[in-house]
C-alpha atoms as a PDB file:
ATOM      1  CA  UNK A   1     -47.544  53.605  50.942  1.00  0.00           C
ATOM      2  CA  UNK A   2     -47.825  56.555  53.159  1.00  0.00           C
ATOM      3  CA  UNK A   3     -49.101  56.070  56.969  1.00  0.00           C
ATOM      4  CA  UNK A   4     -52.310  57.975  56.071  1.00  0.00           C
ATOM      5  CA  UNK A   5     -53.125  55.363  53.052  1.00  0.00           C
ATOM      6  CA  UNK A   6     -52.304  52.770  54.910  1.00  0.00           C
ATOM      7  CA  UNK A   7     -54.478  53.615  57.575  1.00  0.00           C
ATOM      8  CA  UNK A   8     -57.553  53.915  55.065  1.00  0.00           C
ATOM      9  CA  UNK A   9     -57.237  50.925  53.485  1.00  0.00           C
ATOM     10  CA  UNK A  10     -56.789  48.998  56.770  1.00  0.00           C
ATOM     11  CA  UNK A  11     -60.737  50.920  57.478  1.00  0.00           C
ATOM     12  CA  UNK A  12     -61.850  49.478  54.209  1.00  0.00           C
ATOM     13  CA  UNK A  13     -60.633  46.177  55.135  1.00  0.00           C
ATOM     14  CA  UNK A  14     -61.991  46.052  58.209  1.00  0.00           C
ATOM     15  CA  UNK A  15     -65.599  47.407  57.438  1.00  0.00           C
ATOM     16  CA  UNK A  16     -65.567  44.838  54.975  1.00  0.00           C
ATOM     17  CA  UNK A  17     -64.248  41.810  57.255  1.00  0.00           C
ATOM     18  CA  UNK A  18     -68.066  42.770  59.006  1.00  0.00           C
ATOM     19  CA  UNK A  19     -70.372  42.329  56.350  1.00  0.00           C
ATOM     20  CA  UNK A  20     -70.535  39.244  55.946  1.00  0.00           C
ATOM     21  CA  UNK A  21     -69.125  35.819  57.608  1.00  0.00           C
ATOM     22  CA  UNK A  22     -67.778  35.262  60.955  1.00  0.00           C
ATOM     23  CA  UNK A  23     -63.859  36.139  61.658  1.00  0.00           C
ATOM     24  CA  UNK A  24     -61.976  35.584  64.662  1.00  0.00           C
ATOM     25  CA  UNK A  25     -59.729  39.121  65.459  1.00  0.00           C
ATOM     26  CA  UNK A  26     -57.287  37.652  68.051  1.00  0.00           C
ATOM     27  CA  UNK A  27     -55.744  39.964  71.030  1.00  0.00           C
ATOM     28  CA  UNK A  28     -52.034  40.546  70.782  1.00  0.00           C
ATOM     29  CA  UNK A  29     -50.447  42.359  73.797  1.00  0.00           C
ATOM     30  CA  UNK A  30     -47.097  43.592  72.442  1.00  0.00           C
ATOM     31  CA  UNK A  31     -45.500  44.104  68.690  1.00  0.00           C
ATOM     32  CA  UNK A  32     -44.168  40.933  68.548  1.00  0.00           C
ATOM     33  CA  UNK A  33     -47.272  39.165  69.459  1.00  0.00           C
ATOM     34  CA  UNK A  34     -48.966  41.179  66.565  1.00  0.00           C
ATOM     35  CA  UNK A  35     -46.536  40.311  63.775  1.00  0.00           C
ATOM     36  CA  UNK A  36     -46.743  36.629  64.820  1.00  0.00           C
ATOM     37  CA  UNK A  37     -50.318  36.533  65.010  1.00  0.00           C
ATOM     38  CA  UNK A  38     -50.248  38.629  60.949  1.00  0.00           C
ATOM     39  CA  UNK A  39     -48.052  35.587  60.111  1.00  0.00           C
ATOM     40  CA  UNK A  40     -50.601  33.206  61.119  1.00  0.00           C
ATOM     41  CA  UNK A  41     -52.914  34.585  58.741  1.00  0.00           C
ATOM     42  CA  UNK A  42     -55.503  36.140  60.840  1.00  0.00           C
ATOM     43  CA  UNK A  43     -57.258  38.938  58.912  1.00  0.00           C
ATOM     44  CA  UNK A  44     -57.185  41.598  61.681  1.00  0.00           C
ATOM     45  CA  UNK A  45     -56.317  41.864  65.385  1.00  0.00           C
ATOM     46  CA  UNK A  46     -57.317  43.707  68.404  1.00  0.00           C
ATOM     47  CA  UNK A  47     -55.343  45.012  71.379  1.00  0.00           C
ATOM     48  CA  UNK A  48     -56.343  44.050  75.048  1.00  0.00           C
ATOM     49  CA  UNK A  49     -55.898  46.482  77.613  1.00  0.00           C
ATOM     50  CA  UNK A  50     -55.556  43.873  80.226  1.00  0.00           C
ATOM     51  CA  UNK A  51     -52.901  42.342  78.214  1.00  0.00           C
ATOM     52  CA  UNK A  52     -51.200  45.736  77.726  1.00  0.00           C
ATOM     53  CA  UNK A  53     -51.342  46.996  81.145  1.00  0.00           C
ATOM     54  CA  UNK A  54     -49.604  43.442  82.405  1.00  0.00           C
ATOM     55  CA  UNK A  55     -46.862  44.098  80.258  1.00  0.00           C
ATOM     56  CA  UNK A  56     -46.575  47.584  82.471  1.00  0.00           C
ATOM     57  CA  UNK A  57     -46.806  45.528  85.649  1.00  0.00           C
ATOM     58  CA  UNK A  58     -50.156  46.777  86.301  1.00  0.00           C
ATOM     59  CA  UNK A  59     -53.627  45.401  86.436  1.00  0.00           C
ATOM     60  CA  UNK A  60     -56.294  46.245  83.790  1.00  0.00           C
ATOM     61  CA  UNK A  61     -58.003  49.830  83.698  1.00  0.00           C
ATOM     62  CA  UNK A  62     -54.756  51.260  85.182  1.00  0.00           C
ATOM     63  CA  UNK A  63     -52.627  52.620  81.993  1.00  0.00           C
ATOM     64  CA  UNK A  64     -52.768  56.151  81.146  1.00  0.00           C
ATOM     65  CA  UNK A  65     -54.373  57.815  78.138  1.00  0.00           C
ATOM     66  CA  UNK A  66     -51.013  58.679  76.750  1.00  0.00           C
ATOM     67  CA  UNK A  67     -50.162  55.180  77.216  1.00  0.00           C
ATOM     68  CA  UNK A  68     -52.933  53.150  75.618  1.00  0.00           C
ATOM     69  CA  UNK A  69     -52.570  55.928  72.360  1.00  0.00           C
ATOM     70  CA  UNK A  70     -48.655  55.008  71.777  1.00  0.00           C
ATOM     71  CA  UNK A  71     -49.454  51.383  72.200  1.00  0.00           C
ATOM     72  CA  UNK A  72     -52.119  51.909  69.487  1.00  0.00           C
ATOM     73  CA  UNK A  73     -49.520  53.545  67.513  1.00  0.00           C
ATOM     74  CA  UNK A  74     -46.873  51.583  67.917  1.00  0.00           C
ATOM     75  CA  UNK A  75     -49.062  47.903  67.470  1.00  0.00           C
ATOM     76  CA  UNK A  76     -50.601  49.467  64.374  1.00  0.00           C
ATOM     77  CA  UNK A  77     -47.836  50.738  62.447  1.00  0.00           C
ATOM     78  CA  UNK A  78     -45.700  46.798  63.102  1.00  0.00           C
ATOM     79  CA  UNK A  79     -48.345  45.673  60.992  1.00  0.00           C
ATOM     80  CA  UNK A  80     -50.336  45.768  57.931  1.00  0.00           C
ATOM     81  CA  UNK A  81     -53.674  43.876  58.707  1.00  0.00           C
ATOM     82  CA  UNK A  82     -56.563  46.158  60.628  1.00  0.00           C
ATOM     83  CA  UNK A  83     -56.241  47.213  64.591  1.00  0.00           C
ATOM     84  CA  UNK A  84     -59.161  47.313  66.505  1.00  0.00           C
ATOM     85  CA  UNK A  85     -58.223  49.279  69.853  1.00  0.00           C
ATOM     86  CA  UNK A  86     -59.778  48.740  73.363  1.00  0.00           C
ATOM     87  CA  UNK A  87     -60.091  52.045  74.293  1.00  0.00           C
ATOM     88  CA  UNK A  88     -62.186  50.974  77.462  1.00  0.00           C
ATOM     89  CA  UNK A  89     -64.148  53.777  78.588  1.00  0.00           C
ATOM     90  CA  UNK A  90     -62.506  55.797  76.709  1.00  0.00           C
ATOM     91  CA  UNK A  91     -60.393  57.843  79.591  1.00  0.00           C
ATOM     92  CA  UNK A  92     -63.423  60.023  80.600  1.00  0.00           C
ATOM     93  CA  UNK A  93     -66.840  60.314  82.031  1.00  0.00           C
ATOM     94  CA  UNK A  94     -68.460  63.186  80.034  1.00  0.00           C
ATOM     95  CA  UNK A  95     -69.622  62.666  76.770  1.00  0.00           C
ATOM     96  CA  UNK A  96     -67.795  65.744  75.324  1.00  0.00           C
ATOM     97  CA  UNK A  97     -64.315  64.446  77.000  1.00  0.00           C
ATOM     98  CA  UNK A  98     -65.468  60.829  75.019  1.00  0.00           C
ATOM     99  CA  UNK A  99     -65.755  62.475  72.031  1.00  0.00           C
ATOM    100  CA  UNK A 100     -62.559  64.301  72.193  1.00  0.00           C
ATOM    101  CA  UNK A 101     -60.326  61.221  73.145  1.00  0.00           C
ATOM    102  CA  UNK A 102     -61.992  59.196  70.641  1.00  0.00           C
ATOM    103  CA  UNK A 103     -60.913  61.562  67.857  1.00  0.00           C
ATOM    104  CA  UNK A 104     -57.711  61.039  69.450  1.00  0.00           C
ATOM    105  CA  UNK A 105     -57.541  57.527  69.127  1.00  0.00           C
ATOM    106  CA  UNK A 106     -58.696  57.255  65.970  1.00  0.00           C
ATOM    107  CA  UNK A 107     -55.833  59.223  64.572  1.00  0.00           C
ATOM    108  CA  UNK A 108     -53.301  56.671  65.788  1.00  0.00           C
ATOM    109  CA  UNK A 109     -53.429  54.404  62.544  1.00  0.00           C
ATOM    110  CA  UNK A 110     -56.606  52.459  63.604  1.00  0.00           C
ATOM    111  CA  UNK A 111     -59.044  50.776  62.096  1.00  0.00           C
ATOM    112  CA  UNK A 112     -61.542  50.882  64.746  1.00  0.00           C
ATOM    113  CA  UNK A 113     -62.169  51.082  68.667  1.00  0.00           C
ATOM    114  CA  UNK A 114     -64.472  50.060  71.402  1.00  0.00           C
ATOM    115  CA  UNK A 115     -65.683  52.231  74.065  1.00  0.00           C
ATOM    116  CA  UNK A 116     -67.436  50.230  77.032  1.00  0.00           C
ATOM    117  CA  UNK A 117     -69.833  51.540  79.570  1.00  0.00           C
ATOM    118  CA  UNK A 118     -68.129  50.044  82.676  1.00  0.00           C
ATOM    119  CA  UNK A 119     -67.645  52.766  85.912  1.00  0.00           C
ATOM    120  CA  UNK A 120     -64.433  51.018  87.100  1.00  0.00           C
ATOM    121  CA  UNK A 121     -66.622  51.495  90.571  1.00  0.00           C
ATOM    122  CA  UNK A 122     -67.839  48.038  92.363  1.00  0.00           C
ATOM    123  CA  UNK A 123     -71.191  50.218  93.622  1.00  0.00           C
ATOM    124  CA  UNK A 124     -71.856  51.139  90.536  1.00  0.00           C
ATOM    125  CA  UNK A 125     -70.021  49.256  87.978  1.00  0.00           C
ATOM    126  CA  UNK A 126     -72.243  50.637  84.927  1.00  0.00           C
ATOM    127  CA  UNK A 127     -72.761  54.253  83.494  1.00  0.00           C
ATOM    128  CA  UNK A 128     -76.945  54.773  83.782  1.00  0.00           C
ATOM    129  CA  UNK A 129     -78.345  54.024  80.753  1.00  0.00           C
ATOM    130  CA  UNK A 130     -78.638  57.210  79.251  1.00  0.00           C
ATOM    131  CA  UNK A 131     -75.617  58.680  79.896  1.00  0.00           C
ATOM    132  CA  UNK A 132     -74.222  55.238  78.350  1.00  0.00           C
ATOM    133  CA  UNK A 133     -75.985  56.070  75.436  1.00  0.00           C
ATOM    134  CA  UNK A 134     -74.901  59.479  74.995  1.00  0.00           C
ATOM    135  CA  UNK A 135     -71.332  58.376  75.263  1.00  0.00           C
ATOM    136  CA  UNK A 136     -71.729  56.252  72.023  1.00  0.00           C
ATOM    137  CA  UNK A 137     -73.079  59.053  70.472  1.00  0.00           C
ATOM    138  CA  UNK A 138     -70.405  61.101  71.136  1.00  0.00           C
ATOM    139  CA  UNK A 139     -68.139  58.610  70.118  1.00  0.00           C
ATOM    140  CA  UNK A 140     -69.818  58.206  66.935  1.00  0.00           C
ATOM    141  CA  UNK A 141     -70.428  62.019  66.526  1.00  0.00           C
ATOM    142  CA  UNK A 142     -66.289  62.115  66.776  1.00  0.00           C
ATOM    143  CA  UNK A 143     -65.383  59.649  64.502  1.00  0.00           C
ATOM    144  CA  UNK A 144     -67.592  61.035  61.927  1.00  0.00           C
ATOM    145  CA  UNK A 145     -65.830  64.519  62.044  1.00  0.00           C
ATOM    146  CA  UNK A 146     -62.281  63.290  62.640  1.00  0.00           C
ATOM    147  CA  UNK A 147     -62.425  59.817  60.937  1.00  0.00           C
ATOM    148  CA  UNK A 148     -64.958  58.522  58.952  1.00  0.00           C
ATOM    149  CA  UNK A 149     -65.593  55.025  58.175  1.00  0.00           C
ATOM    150  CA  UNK A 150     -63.359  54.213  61.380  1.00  0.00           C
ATOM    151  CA  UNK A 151     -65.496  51.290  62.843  1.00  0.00           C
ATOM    152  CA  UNK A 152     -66.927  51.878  66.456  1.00  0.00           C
ATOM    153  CA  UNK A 153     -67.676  48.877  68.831  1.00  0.00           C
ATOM    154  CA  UNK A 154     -69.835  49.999  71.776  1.00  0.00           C
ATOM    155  CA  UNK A 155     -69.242  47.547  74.977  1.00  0.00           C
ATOM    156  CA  UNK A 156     -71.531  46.745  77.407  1.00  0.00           C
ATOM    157  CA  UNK A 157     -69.876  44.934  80.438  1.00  0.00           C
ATOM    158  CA  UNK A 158     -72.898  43.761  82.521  1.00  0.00           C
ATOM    159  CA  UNK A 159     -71.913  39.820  82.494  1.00  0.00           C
ATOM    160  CA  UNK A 160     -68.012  40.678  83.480  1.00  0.00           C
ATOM    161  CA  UNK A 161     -69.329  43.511  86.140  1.00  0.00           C
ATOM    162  CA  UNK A 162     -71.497  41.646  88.657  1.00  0.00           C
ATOM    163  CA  UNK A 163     -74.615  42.751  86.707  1.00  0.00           C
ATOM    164  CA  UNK A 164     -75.732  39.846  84.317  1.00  0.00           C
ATOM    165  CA  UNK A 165     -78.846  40.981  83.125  1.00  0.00           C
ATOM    166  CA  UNK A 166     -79.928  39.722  79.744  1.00  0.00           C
ATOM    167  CA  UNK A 167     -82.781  41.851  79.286  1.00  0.00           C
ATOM    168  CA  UNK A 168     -80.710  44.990  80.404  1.00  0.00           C
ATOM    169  CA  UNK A 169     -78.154  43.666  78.096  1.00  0.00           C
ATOM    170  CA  UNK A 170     -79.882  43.796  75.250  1.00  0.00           C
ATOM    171  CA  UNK A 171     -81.370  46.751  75.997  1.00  0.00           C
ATOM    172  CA  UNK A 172     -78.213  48.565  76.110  1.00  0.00           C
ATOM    173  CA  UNK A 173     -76.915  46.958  73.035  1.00  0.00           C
ATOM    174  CA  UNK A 174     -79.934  48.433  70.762  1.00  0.00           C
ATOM    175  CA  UNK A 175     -79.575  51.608  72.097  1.00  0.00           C
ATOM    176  CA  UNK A 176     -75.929  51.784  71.344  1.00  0.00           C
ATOM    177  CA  UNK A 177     -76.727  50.061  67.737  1.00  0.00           C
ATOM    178  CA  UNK A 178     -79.545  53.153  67.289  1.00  0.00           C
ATOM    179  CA  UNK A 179     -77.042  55.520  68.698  1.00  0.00           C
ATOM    180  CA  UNK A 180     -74.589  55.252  65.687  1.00  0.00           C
ATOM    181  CA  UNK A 181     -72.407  51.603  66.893  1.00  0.00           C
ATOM    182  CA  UNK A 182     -71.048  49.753  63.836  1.00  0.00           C
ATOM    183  CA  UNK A 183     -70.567  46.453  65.844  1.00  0.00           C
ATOM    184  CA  UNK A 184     -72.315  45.504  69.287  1.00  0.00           C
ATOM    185  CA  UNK A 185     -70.332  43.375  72.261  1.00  0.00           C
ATOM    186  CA  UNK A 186     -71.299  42.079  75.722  1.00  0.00           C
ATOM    187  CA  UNK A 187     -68.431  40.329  76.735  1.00  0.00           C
ATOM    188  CA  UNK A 188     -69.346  37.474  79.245  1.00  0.00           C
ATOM    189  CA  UNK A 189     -71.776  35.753  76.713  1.00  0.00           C
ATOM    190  CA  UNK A 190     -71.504  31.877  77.037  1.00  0.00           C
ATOM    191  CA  UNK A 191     -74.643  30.819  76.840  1.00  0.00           C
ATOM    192  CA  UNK A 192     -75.421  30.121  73.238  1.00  0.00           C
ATOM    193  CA  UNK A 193     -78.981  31.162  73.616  1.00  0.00           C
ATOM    194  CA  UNK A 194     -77.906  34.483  75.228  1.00  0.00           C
ATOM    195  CA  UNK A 195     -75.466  34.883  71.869  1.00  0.00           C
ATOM    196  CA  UNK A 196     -78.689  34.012  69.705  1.00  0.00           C
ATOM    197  CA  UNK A 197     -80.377  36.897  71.747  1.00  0.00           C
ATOM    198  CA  UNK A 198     -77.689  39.677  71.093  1.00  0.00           C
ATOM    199  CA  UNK A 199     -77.353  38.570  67.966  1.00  0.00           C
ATOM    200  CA  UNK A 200     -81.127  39.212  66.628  1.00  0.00           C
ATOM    201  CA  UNK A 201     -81.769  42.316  68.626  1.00  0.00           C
ATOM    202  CA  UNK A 202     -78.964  44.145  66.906  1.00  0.00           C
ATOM    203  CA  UNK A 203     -79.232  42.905  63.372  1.00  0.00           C
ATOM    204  CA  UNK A 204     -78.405  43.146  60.840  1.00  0.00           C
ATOM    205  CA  UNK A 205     -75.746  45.252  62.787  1.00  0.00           C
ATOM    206  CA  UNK A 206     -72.543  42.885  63.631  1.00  0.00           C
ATOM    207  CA  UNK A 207     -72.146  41.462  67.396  1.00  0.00           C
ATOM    208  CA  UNK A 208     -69.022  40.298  68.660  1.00  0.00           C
ATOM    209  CA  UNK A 209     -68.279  37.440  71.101  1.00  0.00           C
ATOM    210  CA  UNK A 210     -65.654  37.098  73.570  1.00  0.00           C
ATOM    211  CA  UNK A 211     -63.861  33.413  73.845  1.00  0.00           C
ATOM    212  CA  UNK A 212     -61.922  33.298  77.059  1.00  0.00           C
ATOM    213  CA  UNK A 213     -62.281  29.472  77.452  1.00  0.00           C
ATOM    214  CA  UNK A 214     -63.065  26.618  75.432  1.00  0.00           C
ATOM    215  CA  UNK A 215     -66.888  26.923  75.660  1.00  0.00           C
ATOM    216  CA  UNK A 216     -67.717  26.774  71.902  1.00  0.00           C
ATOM    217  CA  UNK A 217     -66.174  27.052  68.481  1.00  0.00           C
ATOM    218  CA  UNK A 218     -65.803  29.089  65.649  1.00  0.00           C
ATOM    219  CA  UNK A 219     -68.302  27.063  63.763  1.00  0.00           C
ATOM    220  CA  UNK A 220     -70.774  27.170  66.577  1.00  0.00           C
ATOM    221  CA  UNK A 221     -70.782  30.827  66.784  1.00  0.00           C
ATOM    222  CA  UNK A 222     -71.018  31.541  63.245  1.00  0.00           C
ATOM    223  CA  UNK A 223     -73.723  29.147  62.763  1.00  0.00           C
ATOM    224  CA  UNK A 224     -75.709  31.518  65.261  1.00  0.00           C
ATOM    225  CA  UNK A 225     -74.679  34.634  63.005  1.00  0.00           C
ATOM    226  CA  UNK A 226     -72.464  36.136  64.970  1.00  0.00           C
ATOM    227  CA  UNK A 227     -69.924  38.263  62.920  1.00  0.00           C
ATOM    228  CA  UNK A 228     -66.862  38.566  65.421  1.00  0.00           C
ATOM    229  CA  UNK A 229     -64.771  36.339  67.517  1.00  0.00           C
ATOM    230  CA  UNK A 230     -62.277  37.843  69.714  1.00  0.00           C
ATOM    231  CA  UNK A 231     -59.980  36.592  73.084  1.00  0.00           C
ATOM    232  CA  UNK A 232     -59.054  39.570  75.228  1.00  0.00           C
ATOM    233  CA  UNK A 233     -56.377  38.941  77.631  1.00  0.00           C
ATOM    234  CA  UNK A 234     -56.369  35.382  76.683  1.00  0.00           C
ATOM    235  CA  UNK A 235     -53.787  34.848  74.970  1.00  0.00           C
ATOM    236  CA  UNK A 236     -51.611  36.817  77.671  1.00  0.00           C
ATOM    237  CA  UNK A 237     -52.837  34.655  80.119  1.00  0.00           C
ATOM    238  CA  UNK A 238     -51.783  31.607  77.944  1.00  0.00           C
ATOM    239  CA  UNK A 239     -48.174  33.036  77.872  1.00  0.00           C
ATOM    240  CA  UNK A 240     -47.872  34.097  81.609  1.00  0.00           C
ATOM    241  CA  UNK A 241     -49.177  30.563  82.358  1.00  0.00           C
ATOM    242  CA  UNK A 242     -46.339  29.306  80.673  1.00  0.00           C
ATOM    243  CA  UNK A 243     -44.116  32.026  82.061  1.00  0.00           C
ATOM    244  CA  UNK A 244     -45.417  31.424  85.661  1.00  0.00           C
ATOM    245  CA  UNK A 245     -45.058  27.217  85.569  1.00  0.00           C
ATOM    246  CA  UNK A 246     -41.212  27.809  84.264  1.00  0.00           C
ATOM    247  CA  UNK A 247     -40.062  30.461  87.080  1.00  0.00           C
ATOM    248  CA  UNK A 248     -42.487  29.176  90.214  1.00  0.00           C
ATOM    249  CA  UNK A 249     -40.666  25.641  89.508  1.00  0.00           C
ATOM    250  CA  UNK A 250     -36.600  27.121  89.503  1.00  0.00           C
ATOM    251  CA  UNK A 251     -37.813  29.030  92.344  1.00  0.00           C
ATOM    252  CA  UNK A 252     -39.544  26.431  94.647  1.00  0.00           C
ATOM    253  CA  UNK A 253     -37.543  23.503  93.097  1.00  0.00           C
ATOM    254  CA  UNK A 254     -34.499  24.098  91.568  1.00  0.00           C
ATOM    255  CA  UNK A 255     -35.530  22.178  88.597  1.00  0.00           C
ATOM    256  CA  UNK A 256     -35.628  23.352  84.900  1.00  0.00           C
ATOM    257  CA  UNK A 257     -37.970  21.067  83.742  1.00  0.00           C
ATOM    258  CA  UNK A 258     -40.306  23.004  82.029  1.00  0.00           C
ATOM    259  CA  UNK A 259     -37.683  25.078  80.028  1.00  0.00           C
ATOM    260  CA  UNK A 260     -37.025  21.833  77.914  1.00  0.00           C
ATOM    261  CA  UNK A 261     -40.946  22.346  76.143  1.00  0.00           C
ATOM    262  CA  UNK A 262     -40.516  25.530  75.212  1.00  0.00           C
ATOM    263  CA  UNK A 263     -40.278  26.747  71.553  1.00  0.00           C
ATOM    264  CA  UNK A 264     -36.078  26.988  70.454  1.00  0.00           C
ATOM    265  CA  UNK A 265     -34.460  29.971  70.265  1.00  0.00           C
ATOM    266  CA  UNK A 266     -34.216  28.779  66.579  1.00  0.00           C
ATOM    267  CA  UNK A 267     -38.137  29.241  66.014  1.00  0.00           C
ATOM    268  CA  UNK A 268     -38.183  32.447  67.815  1.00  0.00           C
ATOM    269  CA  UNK A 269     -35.559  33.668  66.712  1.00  0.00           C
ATOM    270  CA  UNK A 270     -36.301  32.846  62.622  1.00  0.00           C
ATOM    271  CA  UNK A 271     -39.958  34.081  62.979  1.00  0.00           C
ATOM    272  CA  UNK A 272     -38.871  37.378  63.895  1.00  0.00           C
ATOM    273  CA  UNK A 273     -36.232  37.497  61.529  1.00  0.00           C
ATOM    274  CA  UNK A 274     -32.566  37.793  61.714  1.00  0.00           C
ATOM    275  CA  UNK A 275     -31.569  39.061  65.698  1.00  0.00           C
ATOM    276  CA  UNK A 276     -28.243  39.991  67.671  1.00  0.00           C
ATOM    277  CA  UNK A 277     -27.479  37.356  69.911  1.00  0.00           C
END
């Protein structure tokens, strides 16, 4: 199969994993996270750009453009099951300079990508409404002439900015559904009513939740019709945690202790395949 069939089918897949059900698209951070988490069975997956940019030694929002397209690339071509990219705010301000770095995103074997209407600045941490708006549509605009049927996601980050306001939440969300958004996502959701909410003023448009704790279930959130169940940085954190217990003890204790819970070499090494040493 070449890479440019590959990459439509993995768009068919996808647009069909939204219309109907509920299906959780885990966040792997790395290649080897995303061929362990195919192996599991999940049905698609989604990069994190927190996740990514730890793996740099850098905090969130602080990878390049350059960088954030070859870890598309590179995630997306390990595997054969759909990529959905967090292309935060998509590297620009302008909608024009959206558009064009969209179009660029979506030709790095993707099956879709969110754009999100965060600033990055504490004073104002959200684009104004309209130009927030006009973003999507250039994002949409783009993917129609470069990529069709490459599924958009359009973010708004109120709840995880300092600004949870349900009403402008949902506000934001039908504007970005009207405004040519395939799926709809305000991550910081946890109250179940506030999910309900989302969920009716975009349908029958698909809305996607963000799990970062053990708040709810998958059952629970496709009861209330959401469509979408993803982790961000989650599972990163999960890791370092492990990471950070193991190394904080040999370096404050001298002790190994929590090197004898962790998976074999064996297990690692067998899931990956046959290694060097």
């Amino acid at each position: 199969m070449t890479t440019e069939s590959k990459a439509t089918e993995a768009v068919q897949v996808f647009r069909e994993l939204h219309r109907a059900g509920c299906f959780v698209i885990p966040n792997p951070w790395d290649v080897g996270s995303a061929r362990l988490l195919e192996r599991m069975g999940f049905r698609a997956l989604a990069t994190t750009s927190s996740g990514f940019a730890w793996t740099l030694g850098r905090p969130d929002n602080h990878v390049t453009l350059d960088e954030a397209l070859a870890h598309f690339r590179a995630v997306s071509a390990s595997i054969t099951v759909p990529v959905n990219a967090d292309f935060e705010g998509a590297f620009a301000v302008e909608p024009e300079v959206v558009g064009a770095h969209v179009a660029l995103a979506a030709g790095t074997g993707v099956a879709g990508l969110s754009v999100e209407d965060a600033t990055g600045d504490p004073a104002r941490p959200l684009f104004d409404f309209a130009l927030a708006v006009e973003r999507v549509r250039a994002a949409r605009e783009a993917l129609d002439r470069a990529a069709p049927g490459v599924l958009l996601t359009a973010r708004t980050e109120g709840f995880i900015v300092g600004r949870p306001d349900l009403e402008e939440t949902l506000r934001r969300l039908r504007a970005f559904a009207e405004a040519g958004a395939d799926c709809l996502f305000a991550p910081g959701l946890r109250d179940l009513g506030a999910v309900l909410a989302a969920v009716a003023a975009v349908a029958p448009k698909p809305v996607n939740v963000l799990v970062g704790t053990d708040f709810t279930t998958v059952a629970e959130l496709a009861a209330a019709g959401v469509r979408r169940i993803s982790v961000g940085g989650a599972l990163a954190r999960t890791a370092w945690t492990g990471f950070l217990a193991a190394a904080r003890e040999i370096a404050e204790q001298g002790t190994f202790g929590h090197l004898g819970g962790a998976v074999s070499y064996a297990e690692m090494n067998a899931a990956f395949g046959k290694g060097l040493g």
